[in-house]
PDB file of N, CA and C in Angstrom:
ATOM      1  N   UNK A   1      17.588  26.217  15.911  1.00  0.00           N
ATOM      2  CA  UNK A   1      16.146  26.038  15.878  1.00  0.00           C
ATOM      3  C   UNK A   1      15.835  24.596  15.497  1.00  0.00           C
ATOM      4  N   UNK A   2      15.097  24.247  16.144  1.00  0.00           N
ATOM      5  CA  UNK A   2      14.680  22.496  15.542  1.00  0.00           C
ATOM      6  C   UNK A   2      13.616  22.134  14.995  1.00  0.00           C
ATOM      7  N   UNK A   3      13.776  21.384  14.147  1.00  0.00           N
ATOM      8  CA  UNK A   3      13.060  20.622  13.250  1.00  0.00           C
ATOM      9  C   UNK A   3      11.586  21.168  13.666  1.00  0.00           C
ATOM     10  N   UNK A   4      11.019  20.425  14.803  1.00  0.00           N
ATOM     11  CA  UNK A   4       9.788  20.349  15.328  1.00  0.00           C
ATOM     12  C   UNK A   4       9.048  21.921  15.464  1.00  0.00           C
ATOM     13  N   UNK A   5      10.133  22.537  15.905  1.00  0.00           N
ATOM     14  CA  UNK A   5       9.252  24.166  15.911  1.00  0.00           C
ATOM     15  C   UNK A   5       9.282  24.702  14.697  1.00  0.00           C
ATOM     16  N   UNK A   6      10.559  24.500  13.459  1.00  0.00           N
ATOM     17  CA  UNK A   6       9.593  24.735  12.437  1.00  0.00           C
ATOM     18  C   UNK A   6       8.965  24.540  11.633  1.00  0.00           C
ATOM     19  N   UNK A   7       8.303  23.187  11.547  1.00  0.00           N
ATOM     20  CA  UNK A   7       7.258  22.924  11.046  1.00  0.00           C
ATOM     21  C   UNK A   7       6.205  23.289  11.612  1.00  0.00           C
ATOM     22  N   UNK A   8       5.900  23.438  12.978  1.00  0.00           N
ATOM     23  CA  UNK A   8       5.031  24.152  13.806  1.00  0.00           C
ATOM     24  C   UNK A   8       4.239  25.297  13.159  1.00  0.00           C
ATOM     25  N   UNK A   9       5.737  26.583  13.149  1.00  0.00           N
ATOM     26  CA  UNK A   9       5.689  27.347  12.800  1.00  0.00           C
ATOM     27  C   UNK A   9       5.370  27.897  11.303  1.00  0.00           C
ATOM     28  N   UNK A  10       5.718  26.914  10.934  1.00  0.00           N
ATOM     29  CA  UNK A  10       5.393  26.993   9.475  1.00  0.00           C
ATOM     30  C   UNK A  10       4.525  26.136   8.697  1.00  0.00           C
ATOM     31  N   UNK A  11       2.875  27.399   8.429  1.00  0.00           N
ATOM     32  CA  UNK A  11       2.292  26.544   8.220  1.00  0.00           C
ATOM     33  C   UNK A  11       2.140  25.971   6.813  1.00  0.00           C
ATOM     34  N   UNK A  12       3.260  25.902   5.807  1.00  0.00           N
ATOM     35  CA  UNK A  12       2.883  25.394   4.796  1.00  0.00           C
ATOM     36  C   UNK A  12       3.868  23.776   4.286  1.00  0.00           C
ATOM     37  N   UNK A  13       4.209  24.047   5.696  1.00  0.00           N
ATOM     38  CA  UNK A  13       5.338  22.109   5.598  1.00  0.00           C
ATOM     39  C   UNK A  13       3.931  21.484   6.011  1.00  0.00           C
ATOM     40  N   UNK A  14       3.912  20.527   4.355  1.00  0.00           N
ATOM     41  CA  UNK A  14       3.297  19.495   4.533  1.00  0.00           C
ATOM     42  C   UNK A  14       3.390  18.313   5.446  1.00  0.00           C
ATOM     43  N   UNK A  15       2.923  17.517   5.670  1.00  0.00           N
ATOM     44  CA  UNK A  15       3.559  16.501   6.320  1.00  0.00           C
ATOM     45  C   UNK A  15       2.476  15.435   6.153  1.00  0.00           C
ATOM     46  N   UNK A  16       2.656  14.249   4.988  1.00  0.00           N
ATOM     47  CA  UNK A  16       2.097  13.121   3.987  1.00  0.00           C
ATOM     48  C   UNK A  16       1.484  12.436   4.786  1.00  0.00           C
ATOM     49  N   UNK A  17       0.127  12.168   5.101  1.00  0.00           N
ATOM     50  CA  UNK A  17      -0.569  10.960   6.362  1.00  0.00           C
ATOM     51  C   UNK A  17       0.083   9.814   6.192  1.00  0.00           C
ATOM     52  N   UNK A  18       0.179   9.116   6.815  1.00  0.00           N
ATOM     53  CA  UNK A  18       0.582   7.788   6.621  1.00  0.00           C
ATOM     54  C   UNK A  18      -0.428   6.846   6.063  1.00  0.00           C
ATOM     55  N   UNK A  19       0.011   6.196   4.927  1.00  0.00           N
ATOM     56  CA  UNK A  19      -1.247   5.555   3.647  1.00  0.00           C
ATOM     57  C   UNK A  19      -1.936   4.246   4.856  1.00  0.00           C
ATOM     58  N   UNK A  20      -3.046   4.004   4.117  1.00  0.00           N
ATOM     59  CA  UNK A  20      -4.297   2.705   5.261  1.00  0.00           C
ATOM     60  C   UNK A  20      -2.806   1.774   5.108  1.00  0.00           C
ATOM     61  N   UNK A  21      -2.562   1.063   4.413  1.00  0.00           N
ATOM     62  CA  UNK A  21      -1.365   0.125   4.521  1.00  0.00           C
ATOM     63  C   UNK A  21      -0.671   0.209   5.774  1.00  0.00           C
ATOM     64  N   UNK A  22      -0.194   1.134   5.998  1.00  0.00           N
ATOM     65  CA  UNK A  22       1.133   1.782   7.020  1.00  0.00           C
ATOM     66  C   UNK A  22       0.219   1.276   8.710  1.00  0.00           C
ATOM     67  N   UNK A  23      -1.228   2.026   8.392  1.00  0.00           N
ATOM     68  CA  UNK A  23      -1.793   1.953   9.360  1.00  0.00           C
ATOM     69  C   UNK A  23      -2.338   0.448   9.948  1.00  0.00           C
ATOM     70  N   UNK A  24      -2.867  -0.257   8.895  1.00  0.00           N
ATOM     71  CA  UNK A  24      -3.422  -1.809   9.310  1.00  0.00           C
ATOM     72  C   UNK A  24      -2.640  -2.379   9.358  1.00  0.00           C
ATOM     73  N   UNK A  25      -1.318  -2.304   8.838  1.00  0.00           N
ATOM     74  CA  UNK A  25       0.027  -3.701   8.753  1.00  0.00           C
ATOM     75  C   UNK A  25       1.091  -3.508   9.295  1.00  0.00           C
ATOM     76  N   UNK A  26       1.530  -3.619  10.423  1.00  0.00           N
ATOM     77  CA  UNK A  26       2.712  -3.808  10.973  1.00  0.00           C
ATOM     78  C   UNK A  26       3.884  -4.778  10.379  1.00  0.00           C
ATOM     79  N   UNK A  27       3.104  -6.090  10.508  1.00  0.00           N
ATOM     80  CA  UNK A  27       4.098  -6.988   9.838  1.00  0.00           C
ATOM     81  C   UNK A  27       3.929  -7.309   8.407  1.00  0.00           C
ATOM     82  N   UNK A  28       4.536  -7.155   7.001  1.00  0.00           N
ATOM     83  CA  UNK A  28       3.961  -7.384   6.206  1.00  0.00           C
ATOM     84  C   UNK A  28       4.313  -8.752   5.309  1.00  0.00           C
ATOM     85  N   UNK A  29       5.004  -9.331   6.451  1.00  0.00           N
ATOM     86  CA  UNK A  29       5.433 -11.040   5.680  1.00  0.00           C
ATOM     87  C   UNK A  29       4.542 -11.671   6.580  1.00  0.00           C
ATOM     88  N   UNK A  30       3.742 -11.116   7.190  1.00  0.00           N
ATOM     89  CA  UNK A  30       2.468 -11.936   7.668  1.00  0.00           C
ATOM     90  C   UNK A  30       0.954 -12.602   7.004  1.00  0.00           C
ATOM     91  N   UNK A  31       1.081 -11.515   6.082  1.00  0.00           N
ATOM     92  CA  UNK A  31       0.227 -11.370   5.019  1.00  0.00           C
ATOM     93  C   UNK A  31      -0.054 -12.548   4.055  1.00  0.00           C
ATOM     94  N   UNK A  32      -1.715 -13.122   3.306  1.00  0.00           N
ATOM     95  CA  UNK A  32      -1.764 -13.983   2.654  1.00  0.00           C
ATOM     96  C   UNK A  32      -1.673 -13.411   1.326  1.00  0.00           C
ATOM     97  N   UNK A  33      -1.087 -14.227   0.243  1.00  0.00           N
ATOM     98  CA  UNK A  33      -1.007 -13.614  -1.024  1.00  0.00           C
ATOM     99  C   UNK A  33      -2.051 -14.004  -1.595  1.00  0.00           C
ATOM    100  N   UNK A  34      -2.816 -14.855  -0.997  1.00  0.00           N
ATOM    101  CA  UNK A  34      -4.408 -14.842  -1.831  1.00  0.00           C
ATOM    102  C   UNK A  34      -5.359 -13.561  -1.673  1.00  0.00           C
ATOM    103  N   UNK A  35      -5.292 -13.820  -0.382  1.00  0.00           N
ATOM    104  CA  UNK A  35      -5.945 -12.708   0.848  1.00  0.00           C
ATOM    105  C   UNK A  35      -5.567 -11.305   0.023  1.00  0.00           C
ATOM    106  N   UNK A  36      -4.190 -10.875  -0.319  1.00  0.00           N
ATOM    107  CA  UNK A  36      -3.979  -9.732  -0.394  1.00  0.00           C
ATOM    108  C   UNK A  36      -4.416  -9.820  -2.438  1.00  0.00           C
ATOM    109  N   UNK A  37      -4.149 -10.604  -2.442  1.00  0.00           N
ATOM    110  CA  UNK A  37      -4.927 -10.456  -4.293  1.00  0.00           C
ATOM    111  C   UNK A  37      -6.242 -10.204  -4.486  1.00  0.00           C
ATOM    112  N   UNK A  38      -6.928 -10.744  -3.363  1.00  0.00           N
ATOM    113  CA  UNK A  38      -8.723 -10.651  -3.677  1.00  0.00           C
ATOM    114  C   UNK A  38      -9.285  -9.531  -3.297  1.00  0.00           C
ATOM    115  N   UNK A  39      -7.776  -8.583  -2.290  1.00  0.00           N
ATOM    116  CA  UNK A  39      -8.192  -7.331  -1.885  1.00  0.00           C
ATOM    117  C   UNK A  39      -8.561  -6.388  -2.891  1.00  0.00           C
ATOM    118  N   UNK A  40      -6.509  -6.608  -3.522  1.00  0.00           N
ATOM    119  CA  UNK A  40      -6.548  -5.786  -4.859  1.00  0.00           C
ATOM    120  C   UNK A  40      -7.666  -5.615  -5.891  1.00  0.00           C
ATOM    121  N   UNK A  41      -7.879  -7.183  -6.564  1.00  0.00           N
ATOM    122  CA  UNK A  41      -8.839  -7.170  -7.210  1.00  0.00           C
ATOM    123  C   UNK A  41     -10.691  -6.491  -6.542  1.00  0.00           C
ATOM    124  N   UNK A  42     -10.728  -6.397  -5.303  1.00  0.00           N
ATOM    125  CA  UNK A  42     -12.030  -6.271  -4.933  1.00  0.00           C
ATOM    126  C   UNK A  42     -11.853  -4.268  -5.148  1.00  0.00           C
ATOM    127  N   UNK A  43     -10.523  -4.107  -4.925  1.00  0.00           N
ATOM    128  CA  UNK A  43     -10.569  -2.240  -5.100  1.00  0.00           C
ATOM    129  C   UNK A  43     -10.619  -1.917  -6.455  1.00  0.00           C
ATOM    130  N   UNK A  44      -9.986  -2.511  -7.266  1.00  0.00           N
ATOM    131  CA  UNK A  44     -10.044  -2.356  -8.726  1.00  0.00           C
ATOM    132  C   UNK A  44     -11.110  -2.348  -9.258  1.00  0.00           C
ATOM    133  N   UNK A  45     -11.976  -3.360  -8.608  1.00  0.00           N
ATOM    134  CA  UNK A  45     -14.198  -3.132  -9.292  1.00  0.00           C
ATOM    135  C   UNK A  45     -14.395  -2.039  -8.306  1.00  0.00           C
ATOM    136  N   UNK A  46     -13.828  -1.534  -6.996  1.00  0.00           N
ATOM    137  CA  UNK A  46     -14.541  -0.606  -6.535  1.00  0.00           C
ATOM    138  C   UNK A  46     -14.434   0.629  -7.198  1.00  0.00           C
ATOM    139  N   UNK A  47     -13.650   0.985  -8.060  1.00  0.00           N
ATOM    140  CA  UNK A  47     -12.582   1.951  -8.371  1.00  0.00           C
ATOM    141  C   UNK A  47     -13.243   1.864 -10.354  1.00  0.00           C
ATOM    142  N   UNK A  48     -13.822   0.954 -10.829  1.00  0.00           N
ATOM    143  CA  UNK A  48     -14.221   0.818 -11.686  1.00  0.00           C
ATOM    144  C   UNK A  48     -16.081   1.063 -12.052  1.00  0.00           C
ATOM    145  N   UNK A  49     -16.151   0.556 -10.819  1.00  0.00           N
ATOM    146  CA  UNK A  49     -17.868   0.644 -10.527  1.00  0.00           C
ATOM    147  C   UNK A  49     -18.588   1.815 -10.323  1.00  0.00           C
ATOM    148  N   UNK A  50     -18.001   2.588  -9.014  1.00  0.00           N
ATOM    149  CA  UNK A  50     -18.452   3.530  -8.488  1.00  0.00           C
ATOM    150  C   UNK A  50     -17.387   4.995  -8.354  1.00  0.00           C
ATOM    151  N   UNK A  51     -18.610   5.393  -8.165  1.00  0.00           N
ATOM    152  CA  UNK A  51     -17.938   7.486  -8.155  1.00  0.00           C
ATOM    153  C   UNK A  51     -17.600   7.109  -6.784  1.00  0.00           C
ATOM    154  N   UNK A  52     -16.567   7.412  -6.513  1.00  0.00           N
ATOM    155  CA  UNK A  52     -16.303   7.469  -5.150  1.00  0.00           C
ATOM    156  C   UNK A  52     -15.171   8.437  -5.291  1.00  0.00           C
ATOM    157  N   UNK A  53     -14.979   9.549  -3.941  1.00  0.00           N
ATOM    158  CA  UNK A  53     -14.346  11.094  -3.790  1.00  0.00           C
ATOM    159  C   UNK A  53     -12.677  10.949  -3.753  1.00  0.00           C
ATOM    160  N   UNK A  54     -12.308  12.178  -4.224  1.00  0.00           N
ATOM    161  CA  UNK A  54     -10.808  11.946  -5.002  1.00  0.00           C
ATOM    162  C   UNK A  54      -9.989  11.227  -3.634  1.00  0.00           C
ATOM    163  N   UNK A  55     -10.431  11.568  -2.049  1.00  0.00           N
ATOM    164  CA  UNK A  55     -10.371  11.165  -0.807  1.00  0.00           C
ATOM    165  C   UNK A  55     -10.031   9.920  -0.551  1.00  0.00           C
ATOM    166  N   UNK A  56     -10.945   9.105  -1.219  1.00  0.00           N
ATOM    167  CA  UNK A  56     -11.382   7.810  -1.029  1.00  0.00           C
ATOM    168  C   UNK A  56     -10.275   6.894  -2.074  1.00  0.00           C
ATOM    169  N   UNK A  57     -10.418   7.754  -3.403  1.00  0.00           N
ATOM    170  CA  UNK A  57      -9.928   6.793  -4.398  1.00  0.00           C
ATOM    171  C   UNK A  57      -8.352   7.133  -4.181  1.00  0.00           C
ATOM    172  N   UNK A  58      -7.362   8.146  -3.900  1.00  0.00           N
ATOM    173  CA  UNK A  58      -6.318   8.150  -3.537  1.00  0.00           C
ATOM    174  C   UNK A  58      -5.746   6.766  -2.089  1.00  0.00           C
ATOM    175  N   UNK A  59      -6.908   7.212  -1.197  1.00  0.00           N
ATOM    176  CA  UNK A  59      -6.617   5.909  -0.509  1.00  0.00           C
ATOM    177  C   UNK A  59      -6.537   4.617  -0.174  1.00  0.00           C
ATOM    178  N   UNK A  60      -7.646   4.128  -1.042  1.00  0.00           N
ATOM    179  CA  UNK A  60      -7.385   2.726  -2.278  1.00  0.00           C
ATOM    180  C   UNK A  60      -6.166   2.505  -3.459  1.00  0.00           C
ATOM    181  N   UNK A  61      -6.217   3.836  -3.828  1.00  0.00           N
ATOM    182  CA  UNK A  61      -4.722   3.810  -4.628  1.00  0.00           C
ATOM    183  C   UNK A  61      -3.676   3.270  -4.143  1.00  0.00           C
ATOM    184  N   UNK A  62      -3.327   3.933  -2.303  1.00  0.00           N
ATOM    185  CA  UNK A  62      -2.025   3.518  -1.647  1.00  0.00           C
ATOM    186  C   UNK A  62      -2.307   2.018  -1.142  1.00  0.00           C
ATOM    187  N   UNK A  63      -3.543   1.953  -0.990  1.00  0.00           N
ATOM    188  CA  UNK A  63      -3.549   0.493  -0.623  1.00  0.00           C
ATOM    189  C   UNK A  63      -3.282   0.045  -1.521  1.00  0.00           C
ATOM    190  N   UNK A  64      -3.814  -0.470  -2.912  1.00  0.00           N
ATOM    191  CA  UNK A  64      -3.884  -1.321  -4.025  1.00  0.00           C
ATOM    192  C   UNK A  64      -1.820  -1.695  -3.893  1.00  0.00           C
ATOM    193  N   UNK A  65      -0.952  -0.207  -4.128  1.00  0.00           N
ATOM    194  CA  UNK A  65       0.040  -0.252  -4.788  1.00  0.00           C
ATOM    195  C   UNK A  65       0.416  -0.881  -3.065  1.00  0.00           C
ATOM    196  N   UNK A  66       0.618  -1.027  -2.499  1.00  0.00           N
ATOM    197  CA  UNK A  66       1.004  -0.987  -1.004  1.00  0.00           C
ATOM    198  C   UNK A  66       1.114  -2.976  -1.046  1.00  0.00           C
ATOM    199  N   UNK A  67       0.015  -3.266  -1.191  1.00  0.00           N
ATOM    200  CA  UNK A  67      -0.297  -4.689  -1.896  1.00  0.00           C
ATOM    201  C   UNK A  67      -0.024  -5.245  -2.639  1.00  0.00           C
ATOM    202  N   UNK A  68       0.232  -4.567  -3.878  1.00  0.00           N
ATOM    203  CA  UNK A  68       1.144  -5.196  -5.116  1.00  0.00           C
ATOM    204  C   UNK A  68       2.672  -5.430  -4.594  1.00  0.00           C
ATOM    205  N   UNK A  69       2.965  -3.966  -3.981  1.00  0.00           N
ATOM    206  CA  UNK A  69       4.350  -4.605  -3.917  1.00  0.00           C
ATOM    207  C   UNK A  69       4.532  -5.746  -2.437  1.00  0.00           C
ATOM    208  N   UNK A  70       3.728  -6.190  -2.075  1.00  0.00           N
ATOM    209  CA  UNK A  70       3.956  -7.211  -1.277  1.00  0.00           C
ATOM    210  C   UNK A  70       3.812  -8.270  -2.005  1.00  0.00           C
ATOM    211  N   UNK A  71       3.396  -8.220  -3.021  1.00  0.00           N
ATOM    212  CA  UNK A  71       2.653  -9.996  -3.563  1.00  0.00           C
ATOM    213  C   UNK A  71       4.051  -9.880  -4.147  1.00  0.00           C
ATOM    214  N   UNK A  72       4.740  -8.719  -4.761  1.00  0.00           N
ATOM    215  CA  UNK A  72       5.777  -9.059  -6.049  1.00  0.00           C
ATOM    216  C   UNK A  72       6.905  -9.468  -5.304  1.00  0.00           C
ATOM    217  N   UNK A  73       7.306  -8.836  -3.571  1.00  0.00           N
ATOM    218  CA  UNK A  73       8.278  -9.132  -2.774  1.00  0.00           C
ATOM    219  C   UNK A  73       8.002 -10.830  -2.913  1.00  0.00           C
ATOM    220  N   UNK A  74       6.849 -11.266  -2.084  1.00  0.00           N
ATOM    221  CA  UNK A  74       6.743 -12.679  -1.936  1.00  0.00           C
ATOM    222  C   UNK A  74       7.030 -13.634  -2.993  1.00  0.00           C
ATOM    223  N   UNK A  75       6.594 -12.800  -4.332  1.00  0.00           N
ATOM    224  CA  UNK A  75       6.725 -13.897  -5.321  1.00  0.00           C
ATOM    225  C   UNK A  75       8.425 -13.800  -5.977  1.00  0.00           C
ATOM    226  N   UNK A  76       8.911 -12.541  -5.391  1.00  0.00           N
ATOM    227  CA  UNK A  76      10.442 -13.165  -5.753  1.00  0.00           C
ATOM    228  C   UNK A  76      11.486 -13.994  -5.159  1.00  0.00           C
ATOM    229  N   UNK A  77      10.379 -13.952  -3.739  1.00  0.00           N
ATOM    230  CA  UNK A  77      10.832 -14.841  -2.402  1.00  0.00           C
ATOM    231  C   UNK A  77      10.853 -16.136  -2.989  1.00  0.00           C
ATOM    232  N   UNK A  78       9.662 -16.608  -3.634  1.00  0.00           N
ATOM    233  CA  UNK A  78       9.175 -18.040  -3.574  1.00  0.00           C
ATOM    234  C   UNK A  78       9.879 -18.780  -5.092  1.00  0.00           C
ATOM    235  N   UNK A  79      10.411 -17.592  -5.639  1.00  0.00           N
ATOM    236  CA  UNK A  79      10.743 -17.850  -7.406  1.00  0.00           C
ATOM    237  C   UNK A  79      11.801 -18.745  -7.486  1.00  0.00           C
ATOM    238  N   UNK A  80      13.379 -18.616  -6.670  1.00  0.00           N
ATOM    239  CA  UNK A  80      13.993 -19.713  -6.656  1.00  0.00           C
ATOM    240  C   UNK A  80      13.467 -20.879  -6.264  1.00  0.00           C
ATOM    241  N   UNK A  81      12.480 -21.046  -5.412  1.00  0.00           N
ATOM    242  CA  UNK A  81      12.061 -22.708  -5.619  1.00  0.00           C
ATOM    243  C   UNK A  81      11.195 -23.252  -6.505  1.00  0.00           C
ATOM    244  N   UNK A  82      11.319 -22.626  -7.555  1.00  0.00           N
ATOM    245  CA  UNK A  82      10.407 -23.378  -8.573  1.00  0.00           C
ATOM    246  C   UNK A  82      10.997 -23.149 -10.091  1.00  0.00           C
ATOM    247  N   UNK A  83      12.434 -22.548  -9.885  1.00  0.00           N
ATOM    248  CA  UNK A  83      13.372 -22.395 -11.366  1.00  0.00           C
ATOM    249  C   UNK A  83      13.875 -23.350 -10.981  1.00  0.00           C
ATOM    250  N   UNK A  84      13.913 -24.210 -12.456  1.00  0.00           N
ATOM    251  CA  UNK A  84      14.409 -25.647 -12.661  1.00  0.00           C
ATOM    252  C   UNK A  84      15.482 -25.492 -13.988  1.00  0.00           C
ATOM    253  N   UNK A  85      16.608 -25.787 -13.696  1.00  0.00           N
ATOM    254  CA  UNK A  85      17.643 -25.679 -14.811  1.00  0.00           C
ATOM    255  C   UNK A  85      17.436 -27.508 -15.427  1.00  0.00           C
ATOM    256  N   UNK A  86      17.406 -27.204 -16.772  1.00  0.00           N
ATOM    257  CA  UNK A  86      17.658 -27.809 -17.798  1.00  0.00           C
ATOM    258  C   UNK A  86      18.662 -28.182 -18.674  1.00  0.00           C
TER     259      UNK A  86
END
């Protein structure tokens, strides 16, 4: 029996949407690390400001974290050129 028929068949296999990240970014070393900081920070007042539905704020969640770990990839990218031995 394969995979595909039983999840079909069975309706209680979840199967996780793919987070807004997954969906808007193909490439993600394309990305500006300013660009993607002013995002973060702009969801964090959204997420602070307003009632917005558990819907909404889960999917800012995957973005926010989706974003962090791109800035932290880049910035470990960029870290050997700016350690200076003494």
């Amino acid at each position: 029996m394969s995979s595909k028929k039983d999840k079909k068949s069975n309706p209680q296999v979840f199967q996780e949407p793919a987070s807004d990240y997954d969906k808007q970014n193909k490439e993600p070393d394309s990305f500006s690390y300013d660009a993607a900081l002013a995002e973060i920070q702009q969801i964090v007042s959204d997420m602070q400001e307003s009632a917005i539905g558990m819907d909404e704020l889960l999917s800012k969640h995957e973005r926010a974290n989706a974003l962090i770990e791109l800035c932290q990839k880049k910035l470990r990218a960029i870290k050997p050129k700016f350690d200076i031995s003494f």
